[in-house]
Structures are given as structure tokens and as C-alpha cells.
Protein backbone atom coordinates (compact mmCIF):
# COMPACT_ATOMS: atom_id res chain seq x y z
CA UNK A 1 -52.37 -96.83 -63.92
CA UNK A 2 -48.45 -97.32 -63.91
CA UNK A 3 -48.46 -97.86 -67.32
CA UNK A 4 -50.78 -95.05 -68.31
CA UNK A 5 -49.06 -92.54 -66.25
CA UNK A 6 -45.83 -93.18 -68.47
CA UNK A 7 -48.07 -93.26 -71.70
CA UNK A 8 -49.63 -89.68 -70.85
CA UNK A 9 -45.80 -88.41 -70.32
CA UNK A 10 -44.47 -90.31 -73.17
CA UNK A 11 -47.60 -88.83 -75.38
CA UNK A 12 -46.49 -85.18 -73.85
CA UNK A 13 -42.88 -85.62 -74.69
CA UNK A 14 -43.83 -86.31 -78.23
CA UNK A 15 -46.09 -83.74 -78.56
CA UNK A 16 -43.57 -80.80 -77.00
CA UNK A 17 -40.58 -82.43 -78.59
CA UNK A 18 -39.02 -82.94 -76.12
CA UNK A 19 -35.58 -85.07 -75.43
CA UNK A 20 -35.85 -87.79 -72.29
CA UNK A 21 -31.77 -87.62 -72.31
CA UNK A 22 -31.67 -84.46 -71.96
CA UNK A 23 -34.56 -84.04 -69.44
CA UNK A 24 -33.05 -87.01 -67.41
CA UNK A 25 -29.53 -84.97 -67.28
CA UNK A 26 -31.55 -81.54 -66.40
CA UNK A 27 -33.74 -83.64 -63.25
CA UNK A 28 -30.48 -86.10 -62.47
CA UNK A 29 -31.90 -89.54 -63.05
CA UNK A 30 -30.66 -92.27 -64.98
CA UNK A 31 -32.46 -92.29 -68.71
CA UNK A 32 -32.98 -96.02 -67.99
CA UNK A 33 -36.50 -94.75 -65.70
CA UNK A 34 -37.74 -93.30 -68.73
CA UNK A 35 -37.45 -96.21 -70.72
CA UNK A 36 -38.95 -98.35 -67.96
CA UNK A 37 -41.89 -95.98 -67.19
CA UNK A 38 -42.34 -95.55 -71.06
CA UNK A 39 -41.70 -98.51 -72.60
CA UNK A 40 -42.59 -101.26 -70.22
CA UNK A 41 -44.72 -99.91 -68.09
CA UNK A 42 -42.49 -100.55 -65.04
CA UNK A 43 -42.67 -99.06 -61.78
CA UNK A 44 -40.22 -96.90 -61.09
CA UNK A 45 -39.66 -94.65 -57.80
CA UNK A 46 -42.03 -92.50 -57.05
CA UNK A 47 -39.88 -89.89 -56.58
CA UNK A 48 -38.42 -89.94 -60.05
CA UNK A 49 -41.55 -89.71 -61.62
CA UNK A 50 -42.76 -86.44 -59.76
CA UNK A 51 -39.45 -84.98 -61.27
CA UNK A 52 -40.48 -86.21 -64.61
CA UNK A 53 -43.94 -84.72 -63.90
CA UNK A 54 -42.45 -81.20 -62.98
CA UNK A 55 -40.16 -81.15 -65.78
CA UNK A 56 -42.60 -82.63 -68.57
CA UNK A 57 -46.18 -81.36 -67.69
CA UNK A 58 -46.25 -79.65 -64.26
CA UNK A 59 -49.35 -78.45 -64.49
CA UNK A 60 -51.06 -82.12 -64.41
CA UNK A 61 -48.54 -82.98 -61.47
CA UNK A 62 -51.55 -83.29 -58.58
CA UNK A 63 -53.90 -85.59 -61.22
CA UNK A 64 -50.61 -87.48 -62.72
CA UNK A 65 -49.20 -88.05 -59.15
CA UNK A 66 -52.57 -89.26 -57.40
CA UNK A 67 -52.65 -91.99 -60.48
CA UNK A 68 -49.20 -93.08 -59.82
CA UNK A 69 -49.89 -93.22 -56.31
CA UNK A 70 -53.19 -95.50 -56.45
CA UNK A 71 -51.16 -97.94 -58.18
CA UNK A 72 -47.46 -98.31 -56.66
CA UNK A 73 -47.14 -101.90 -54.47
CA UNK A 74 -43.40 -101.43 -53.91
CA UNK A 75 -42.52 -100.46 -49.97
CA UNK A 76 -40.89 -97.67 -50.84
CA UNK A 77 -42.95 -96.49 -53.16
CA UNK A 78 -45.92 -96.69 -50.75
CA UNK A 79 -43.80 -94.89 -48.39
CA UNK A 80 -43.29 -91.89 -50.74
CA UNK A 81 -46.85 -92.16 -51.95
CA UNK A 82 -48.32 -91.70 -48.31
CA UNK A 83 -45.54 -88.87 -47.70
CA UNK A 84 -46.58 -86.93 -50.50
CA UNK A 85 -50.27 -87.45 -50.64
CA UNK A 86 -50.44 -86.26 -47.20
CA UNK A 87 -48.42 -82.84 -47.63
CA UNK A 88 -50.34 -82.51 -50.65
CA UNK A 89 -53.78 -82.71 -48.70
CA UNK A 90 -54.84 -85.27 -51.82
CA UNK A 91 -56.81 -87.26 -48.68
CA UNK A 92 -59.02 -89.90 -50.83
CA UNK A 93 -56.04 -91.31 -52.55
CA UNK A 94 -53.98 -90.58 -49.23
CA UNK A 95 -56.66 -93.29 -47.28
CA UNK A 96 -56.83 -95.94 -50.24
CA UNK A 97 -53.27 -95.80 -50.13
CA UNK A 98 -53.57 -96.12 -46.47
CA UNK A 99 -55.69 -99.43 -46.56
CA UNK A 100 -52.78 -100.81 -49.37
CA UNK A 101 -50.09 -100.28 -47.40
CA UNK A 102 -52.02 -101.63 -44.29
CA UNK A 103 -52.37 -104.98 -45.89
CA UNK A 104 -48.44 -105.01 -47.19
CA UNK A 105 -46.71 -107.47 -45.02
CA UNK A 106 -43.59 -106.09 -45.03
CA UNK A 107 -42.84 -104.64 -41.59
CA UNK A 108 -41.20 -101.27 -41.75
CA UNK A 109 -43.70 -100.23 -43.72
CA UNK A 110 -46.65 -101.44 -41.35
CA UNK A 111 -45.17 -99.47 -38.22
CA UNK A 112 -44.53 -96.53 -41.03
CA UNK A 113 -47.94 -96.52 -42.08
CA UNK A 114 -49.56 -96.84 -38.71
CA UNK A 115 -47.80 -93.46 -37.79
CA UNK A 116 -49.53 -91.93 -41.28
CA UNK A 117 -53.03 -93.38 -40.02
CA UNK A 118 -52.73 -91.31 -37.25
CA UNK A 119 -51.82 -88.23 -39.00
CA UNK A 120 -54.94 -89.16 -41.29
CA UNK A 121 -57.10 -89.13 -38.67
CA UNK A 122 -55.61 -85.90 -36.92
CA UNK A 123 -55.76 -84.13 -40.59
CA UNK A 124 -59.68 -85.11 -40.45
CA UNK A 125 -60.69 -83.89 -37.12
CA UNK A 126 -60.94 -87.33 -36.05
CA UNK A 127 -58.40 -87.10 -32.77
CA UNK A 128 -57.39 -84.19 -31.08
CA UNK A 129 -54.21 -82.47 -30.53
CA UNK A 130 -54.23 -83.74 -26.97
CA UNK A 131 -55.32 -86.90 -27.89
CA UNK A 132 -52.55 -87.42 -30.61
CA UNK A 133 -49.67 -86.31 -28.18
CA UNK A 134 -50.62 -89.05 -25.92
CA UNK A 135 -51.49 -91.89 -28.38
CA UNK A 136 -47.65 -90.84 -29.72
CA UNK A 137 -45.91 -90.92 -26.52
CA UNK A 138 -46.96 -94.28 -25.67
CA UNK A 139 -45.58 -95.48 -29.07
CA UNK A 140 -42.18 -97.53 -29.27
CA UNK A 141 -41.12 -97.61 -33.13
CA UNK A 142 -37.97 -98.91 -34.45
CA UNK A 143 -36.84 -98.06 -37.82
CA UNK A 144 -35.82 -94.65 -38.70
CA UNK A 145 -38.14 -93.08 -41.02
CA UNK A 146 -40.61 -94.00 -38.28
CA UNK A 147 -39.03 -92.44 -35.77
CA UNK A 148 -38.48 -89.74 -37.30
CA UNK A 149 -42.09 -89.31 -38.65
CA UNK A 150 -43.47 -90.15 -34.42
CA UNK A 151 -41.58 -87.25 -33.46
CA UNK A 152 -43.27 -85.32 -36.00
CA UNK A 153 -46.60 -86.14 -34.81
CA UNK A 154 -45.63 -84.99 -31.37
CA UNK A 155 -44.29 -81.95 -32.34
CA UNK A 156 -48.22 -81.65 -34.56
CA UNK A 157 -50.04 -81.63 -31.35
CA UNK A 158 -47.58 -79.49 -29.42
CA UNK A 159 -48.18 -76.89 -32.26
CA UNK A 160 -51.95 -77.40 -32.21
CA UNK A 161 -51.92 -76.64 -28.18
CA UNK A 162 -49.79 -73.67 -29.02
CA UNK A 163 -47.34 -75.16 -26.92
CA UNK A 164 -44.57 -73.25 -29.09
CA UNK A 165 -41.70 -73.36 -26.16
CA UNK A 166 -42.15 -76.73 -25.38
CA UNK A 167 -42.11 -77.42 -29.46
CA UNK A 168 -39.08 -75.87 -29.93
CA UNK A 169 -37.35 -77.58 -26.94
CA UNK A 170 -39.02 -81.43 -28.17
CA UNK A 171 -37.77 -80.49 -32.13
CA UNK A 172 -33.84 -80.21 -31.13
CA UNK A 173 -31.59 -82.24 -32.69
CA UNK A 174 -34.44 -83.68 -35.30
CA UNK A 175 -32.65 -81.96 -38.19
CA UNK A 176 -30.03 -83.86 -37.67
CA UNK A 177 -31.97 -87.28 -37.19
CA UNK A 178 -34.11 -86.18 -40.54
CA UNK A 179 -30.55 -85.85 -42.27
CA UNK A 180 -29.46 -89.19 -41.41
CA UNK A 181 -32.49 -91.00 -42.90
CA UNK A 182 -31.63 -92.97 -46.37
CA UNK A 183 -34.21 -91.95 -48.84
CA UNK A 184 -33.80 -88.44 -50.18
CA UNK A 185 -37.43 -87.71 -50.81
CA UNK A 186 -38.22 -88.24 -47.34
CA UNK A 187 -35.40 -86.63 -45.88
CA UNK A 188 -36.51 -83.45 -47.85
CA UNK A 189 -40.16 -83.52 -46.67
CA UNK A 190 -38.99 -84.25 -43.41
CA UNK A 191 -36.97 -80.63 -43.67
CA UNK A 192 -39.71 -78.96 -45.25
CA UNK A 193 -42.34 -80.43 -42.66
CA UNK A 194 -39.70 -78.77 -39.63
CA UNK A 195 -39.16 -75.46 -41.73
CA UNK A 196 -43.11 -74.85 -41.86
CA UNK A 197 -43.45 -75.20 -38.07
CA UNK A 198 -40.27 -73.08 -37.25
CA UNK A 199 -41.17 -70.67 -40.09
CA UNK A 200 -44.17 -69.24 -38.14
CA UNK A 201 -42.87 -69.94 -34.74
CA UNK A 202 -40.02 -67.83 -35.38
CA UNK A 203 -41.95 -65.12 -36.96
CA UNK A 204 -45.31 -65.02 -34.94
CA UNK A 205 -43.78 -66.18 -31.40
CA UNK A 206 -40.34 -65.23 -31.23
CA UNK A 207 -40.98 -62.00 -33.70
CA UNK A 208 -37.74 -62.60 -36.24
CA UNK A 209 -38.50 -62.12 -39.57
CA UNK A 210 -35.37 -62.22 -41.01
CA UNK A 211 -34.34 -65.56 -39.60
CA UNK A 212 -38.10 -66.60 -40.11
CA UNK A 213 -37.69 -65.77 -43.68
CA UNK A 214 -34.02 -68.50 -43.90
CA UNK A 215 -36.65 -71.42 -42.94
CA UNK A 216 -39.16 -69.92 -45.55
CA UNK A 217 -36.36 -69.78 -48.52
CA UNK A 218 -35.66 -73.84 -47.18
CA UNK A 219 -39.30 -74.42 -48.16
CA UNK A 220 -39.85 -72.78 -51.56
CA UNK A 221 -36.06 -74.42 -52.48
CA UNK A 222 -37.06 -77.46 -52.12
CA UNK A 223 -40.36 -77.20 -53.71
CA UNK A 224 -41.89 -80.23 -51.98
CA UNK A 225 -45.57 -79.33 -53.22
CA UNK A 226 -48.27 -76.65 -53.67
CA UNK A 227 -49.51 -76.93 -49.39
CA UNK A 228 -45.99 -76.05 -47.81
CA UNK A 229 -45.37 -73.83 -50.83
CA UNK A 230 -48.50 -71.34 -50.08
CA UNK A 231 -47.77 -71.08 -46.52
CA UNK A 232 -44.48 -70.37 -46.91
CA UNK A 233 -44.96 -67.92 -49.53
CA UNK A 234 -47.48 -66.25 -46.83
CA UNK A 235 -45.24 -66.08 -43.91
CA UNK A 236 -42.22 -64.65 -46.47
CA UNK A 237 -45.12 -61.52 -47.54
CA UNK A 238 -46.20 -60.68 -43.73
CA UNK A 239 -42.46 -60.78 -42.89
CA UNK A 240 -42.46 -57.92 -44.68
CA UNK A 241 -45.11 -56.26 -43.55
CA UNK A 242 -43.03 -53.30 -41.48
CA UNK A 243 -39.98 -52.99 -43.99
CA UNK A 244 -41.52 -53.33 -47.69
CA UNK A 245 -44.75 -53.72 -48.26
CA UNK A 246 -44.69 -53.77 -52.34
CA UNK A 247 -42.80 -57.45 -51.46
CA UNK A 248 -45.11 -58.34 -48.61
CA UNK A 249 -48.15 -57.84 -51.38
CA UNK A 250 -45.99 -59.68 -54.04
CA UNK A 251 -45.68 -62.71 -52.06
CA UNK A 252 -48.76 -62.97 -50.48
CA UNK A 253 -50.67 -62.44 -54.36
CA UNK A 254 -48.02 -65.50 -55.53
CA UNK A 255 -49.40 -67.15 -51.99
CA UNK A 256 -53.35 -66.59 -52.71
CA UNK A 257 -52.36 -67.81 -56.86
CA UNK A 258 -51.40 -71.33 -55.20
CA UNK A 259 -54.74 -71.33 -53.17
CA UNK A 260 -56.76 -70.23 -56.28
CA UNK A 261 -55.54 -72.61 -58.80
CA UNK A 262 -55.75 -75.75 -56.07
CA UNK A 263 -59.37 -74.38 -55.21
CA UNK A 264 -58.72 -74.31 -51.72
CA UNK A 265 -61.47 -71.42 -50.44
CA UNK A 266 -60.54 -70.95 -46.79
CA UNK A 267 -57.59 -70.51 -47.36
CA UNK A 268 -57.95 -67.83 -49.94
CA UNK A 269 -60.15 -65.91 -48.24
CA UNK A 270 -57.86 -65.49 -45.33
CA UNK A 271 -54.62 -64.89 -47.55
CA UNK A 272 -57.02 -62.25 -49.61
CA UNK A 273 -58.39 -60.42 -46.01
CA UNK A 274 -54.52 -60.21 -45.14
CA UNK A 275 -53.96 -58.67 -47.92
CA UNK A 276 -57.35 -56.20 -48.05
CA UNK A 277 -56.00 -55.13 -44.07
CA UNK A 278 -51.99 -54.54 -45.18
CA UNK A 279 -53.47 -52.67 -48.31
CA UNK A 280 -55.54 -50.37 -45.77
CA UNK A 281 -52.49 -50.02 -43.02
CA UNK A 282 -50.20 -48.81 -46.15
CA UNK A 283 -52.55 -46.52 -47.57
CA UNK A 284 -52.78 -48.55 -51.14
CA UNK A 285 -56.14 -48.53 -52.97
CA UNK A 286 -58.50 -51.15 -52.32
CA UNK A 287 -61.62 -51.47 -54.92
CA UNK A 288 -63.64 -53.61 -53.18
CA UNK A 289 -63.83 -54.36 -49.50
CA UNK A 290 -64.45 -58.30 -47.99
CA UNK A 291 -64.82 -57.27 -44.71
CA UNK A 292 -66.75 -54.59 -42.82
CA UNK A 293 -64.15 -53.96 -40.54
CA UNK A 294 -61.52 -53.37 -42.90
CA UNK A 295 -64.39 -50.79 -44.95
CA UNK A 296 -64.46 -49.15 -41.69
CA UNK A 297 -60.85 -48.55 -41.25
CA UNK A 298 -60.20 -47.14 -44.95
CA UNK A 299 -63.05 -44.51 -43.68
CA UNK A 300 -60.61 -43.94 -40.78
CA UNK A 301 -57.69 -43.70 -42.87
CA UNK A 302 -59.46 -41.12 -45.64
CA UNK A 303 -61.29 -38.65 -42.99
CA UNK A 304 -64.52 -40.22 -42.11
CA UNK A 305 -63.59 -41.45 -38.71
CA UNK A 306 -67.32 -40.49 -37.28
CA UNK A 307 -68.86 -43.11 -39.85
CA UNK A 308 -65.89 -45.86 -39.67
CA UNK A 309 -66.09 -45.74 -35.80
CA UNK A 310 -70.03 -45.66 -36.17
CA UNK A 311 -70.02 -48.81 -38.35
CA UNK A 312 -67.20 -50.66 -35.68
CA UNK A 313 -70.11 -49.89 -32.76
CA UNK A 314 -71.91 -52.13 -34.95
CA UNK A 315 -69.65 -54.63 -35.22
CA UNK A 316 -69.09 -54.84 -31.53
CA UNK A 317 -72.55 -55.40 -31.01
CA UNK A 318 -72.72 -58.65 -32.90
CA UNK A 319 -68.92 -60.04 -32.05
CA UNK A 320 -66.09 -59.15 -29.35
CA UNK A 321 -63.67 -57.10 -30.67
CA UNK A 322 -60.72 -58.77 -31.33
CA UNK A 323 -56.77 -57.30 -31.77
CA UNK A 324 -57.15 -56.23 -34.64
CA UNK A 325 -60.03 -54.51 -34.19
CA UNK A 326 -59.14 -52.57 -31.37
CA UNK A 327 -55.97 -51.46 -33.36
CA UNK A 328 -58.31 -50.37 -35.85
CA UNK A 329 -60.31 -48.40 -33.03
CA UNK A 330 -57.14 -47.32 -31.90
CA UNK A 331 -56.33 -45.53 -35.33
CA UNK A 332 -59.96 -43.69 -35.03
CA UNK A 333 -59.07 -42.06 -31.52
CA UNK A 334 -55.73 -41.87 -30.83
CA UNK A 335 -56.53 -43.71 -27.57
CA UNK A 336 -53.99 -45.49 -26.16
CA UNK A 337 -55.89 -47.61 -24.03
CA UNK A 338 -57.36 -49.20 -27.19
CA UNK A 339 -53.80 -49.94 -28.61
CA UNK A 340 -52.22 -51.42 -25.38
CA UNK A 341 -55.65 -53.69 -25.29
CA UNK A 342 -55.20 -54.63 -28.82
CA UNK A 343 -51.07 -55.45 -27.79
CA UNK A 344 -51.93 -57.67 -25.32
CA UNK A 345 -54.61 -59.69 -26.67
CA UNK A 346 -52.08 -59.97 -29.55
CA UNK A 347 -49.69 -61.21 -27.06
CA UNK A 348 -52.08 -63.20 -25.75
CA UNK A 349 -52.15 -65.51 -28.15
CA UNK A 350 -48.58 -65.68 -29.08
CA UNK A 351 -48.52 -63.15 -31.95
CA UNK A 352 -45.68 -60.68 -31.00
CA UNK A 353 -44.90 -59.70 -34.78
CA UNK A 354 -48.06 -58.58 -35.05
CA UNK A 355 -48.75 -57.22 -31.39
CA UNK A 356 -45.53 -54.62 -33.24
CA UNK A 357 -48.77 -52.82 -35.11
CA UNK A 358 -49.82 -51.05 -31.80
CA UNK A 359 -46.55 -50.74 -30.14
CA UNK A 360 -45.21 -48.41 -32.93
CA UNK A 361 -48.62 -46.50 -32.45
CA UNK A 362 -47.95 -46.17 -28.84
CA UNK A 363 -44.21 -44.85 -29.47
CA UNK A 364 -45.42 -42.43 -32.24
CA UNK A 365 -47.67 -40.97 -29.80
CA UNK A 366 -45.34 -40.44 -27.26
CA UNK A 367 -45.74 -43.36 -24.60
CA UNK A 368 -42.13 -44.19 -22.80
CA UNK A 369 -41.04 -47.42 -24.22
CA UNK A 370 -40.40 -48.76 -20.92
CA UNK A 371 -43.92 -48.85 -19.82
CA UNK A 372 -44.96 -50.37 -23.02
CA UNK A 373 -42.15 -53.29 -22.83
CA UNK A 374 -43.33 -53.92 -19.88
CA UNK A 375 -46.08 -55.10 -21.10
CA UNK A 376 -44.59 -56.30 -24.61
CA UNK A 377 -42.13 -58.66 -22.93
């Protein structure tokens, strides 16, 4: 497979014309990896070849990567290989590689890879968040890229639990641990890994958008792959959801592109009902609806409050309404009980950028802002 990863990117250098010196200046890697990869077959780090991947035929990076991966035998390449494959969500190559580093009997990578079977089983549903944090804290690891990665794992099932206070008070100082480790890939990852959780902790919990959007900018800089990508390019749209929404739909379309071309559904279909509600809010045309509720709250918006409120009595008959719903509600009657419900089940669960929607709705219809920052804060 090593050899026949450099023959496909030899074969699609050929065929583009392109120059290996040159690309090898552009990427900043010695020339010699191409003639290794190409020539001999060689493996090479795994991190050069995903830059020779993005810069020669980035649109076969997932299938060219997972071949490179199933094959590499080197340590460090097995490190990289179960770093990316796990960010990248590519989870049958992620366990075979699992089993082949496993039986490797080199011992920083055992402990490493012990700390990735967890975070393979946590990925799958197989532990929970509760029982992760204390399978973690009664681990003792010694080398640094293990360390590093147990304190990620901790900081997983503090973010799981919603335990954002205590996250942010456990993830001090890591940036500076992450920046001492060796290997560059890693210590990017590592960055990017810390910018995702921080990215929607500072928007969602501490309600910052502007700061939240320096840890997105990290993220899409580095490029680490298509998973941390798409969520960052979400959080960057709905940080713009109250100051310019013809950016907050341009990211979040970009975001839903990444989800459609990696055919990952669930995603999609939230990114695309985030989009059908902030298309609604801003009075932008919408020409087909995914979601009842949102239907019913275009009706709102265009005059036909009697039917959109008619078809939300529905609703509530099959589900409990939830924040957004009683926002939507809210918009239909001008009720401010329905608004300050809406804030504080948006509070409730830790979402005070968005718990904003019905507290400008409460100013704009004339409640003192000290009685609704008492319950905002």
C-alpha cells in the first residue's frame, strides 16, 4: 500500500505536470521524500505525505491517507496514523490501526495507543463520559505525547457532562504542554483538538463571539482535516448571527459543503435546520421548509400568526416545547412570559449566545434590563 500510494501520486504528478521540486519548496519538505515515496517505495512520515496529498490531489486525501495509514509499521508513523484517523472519524482503519500498534513492542507507543483505545471506544458509544473521566484519572502515563493526549480525554468527558467551568479550569496551562511536545503534526492537532472545545465554550457558555471566533481562525489555519474544519466553520457563521448575517449564512453553507461531500447526514441536517431558522429570524426567503416549526414561524413572520400558532398547538401536543420554540411562540404574541421561558431554558443548558434571541425581544418591548439580567446572569 506504501508503494502504491506513491505510484497513484507519482501517476498524478505526471499527468498534471507537475514539478516535485517545486511542490516540495511550496509544502517545505526535503525533495529526497518524493524520491523515496516514488521511487522506492519507502515509507516516509506520515505527515509529509498528507502535505503531498493536499498539494497533489486533495480531493483523494481521505481514500489516499486511509491507504497510507493501513500500511505504516514505523512508531511514529503509527502515532500520526491513529492521530489523524481519529480526527478524521475514518474509524475502520482507525481500529485496524489500533490492533497494529497494539502488537508494536515499542513502549511509548503502547501507553500512546492505549490512551487512543479509549478514545475509540468513547467515539463508539462504548464508555461513557463518566466512565472515561474515571478510567483517565486513575491512569499514570509517562511520556509526553501521552500525557498530553490523557489530559485530553479528561477534558472529553468533562465536555460531554457539560462540565464547561470545571473544563476550562482542568485545560490551563495545556497549550503550553501541547507546545512543548516534539513532533509538529501532533503538536498541531493537539491545538486544533483545544481550539474546538474552547471555540464553542467561549461562544455558547461564556457568550464571546469575537474571541470565540480567534480559536475558530486557529482551526481553519491549520487545516488539520475536514471534522474540526466543519465545526469550526459552524461556530464562525452563528457567531455572526446578531452582527451579519450574509457571513453567518456564508460560513455555515461552506460548513454544510464539508458535511455534504464527506456524506455525513446528521450532521447536515442540523447545519441545514440552522440555517432554515437564521434564514426565517432575518427575514431571507426560504423555498422549502425541513421543519414544521420553522414553516410555522415564516407564517408568523409574513402575517398568518393565527395558522403558525395553530400549527405550534400541534406541535406541543406531540413534543415539549423547547427554547426555541417558545421564542418562536414568543414572536406570535408578543408575550413576554414566553420569551423569559424560552431565556431560561436556553440558560439552562448553557447556551447564553443564544438565550441573546429573547433578551433583545424583551428589551424591544420595553422590559427594564435589570429584571431581565437578573435572570440572564
Amino acid at each position: 500500500m506504501v508503494a502504491k500510494v506513491g505510484k497513484i501520486l507519482q501517476n498524478i504528478v505526471e499527468s498534471k505536470g507537475l514539478k516535485t521540486t517545486h511542490i516540495a519548496e511550496d509544502i517545505g519538505i526535503s525533495h529526497g521524500n518524493f524520491t523515496r515515496l516514488f521511487n522506492a517505495g519507502r515509507q516516509i512520515s506520515a505527515d509529509n505525505v498528507l502535505k503531498m496529498i493536499r498539494a497533489i490531489a486533495p480531493e483523494k486525501e481521505k481514500e489516499l491517507m486511509s491507504m497510507y495509514c493501513s500500511e505504516v509499521t514505523m512508531p511514529h508513523n503509527l502515532k500520526i496514523a491513529l492521530e489523524y484517523l481519529s480526527t478524521n472519524r475514518i474509524l475502520d482503519v482507525f481500529e485496524e490501526t489500533l490492533i497494529r500498534s497494539e502488537q508494536n513492542k515499542n513502549d511509548e507507543l503502547k501507553e500512546f495507543t492505549s490512551l487512543y483505545r479509549l478514545l475509540f471506544k468513547y467515539i463508539n458509544s462504548n464508555i461513557t463520559a463518566h466512565e472515561l473521566y474515571k478510567t483517565t484519572r486513575g491512569m499514570n502515563v509517562k511520556y509526553e505525547d501521552s500525557i498530553v493526549m490523557l489530559r485530553f480525554l479528561e477534558l472529553y468527558s468533562l465536555y460531554e457532562q457539560k462540565e464547561y467551568h470545571f473544563l476550562l479550569i482542568s485545560s490551563e496551562n495545556l497549550e503550553s504542554q501541547i507546545d512543548s511536545l516534539l513532533d509538529p503534526y501532533l503538536k498541531e492537532s493537539y491545538k486544533a483538538r483545544l481550539c474546538e472545545m474552547l471555540q464553542y465554550i467561549t461562544l455558547k457558555v461564556l457568550n464571546d463571539p469575537i474571541k470565540a471566533r480567534t480559536y475558530t481562525d486557529k482551526i481553519l489555519n491549520a487545516n488539520i482535516g475536514y471534522n474540526f474544519n466543519a465545526s469550526s466553520l459552524y461556530i464562525h457563521g452563528i457567531s455572526y448571527l446578531f452582527e451579519d448575517v450574509e457571513k453567518c449564512l456564508k460560513f455555515l453553507e461552506d460548513c454544510k459543503e464539508i458535511y455534504l461531500l464527506n456524506n455525513k447526514r446528521n450532521d447536515l441536517e442540523v447545519v441545514s435546520l440552522s440555517i432554515e431558522f437564521i434564514k426565517v429570524l432575518w427575514n431571507q426567503p426560504v423555498d422549502s421548509f425541513l421543519d414544521t416549526e420553522h414553516k410555522a414561524y415564516s407564517m408568523i413572520k409574513n402575517g398568518q400568526t393565527e395558522q403558525g400558532l395553530s400549527i405550534l398547538d400541534d406541535l406541543d401536543k406531540k413534543s415539549t416545547p423547547d427554547a426555541f420554540r417558545l421564542f418562536i411562540r414568543g414572536e406570535g404574541t408578543d408575550d413576554q412570559q414566553y420569551y423569559f421561558e424560552s431565556m431560561k431554558l436556553f440558560l439552562k443548558r448553557g447556551d447564553r449566545y443564544f438565550a441573546t434571541l429573547p433578551k433583545v425581544r424583551l428589551l424591544a418591548l420595553g422590559v427594564p434590563e435589570y429584571i431581565i439580567d437578573a435572570v440572564f446572569h
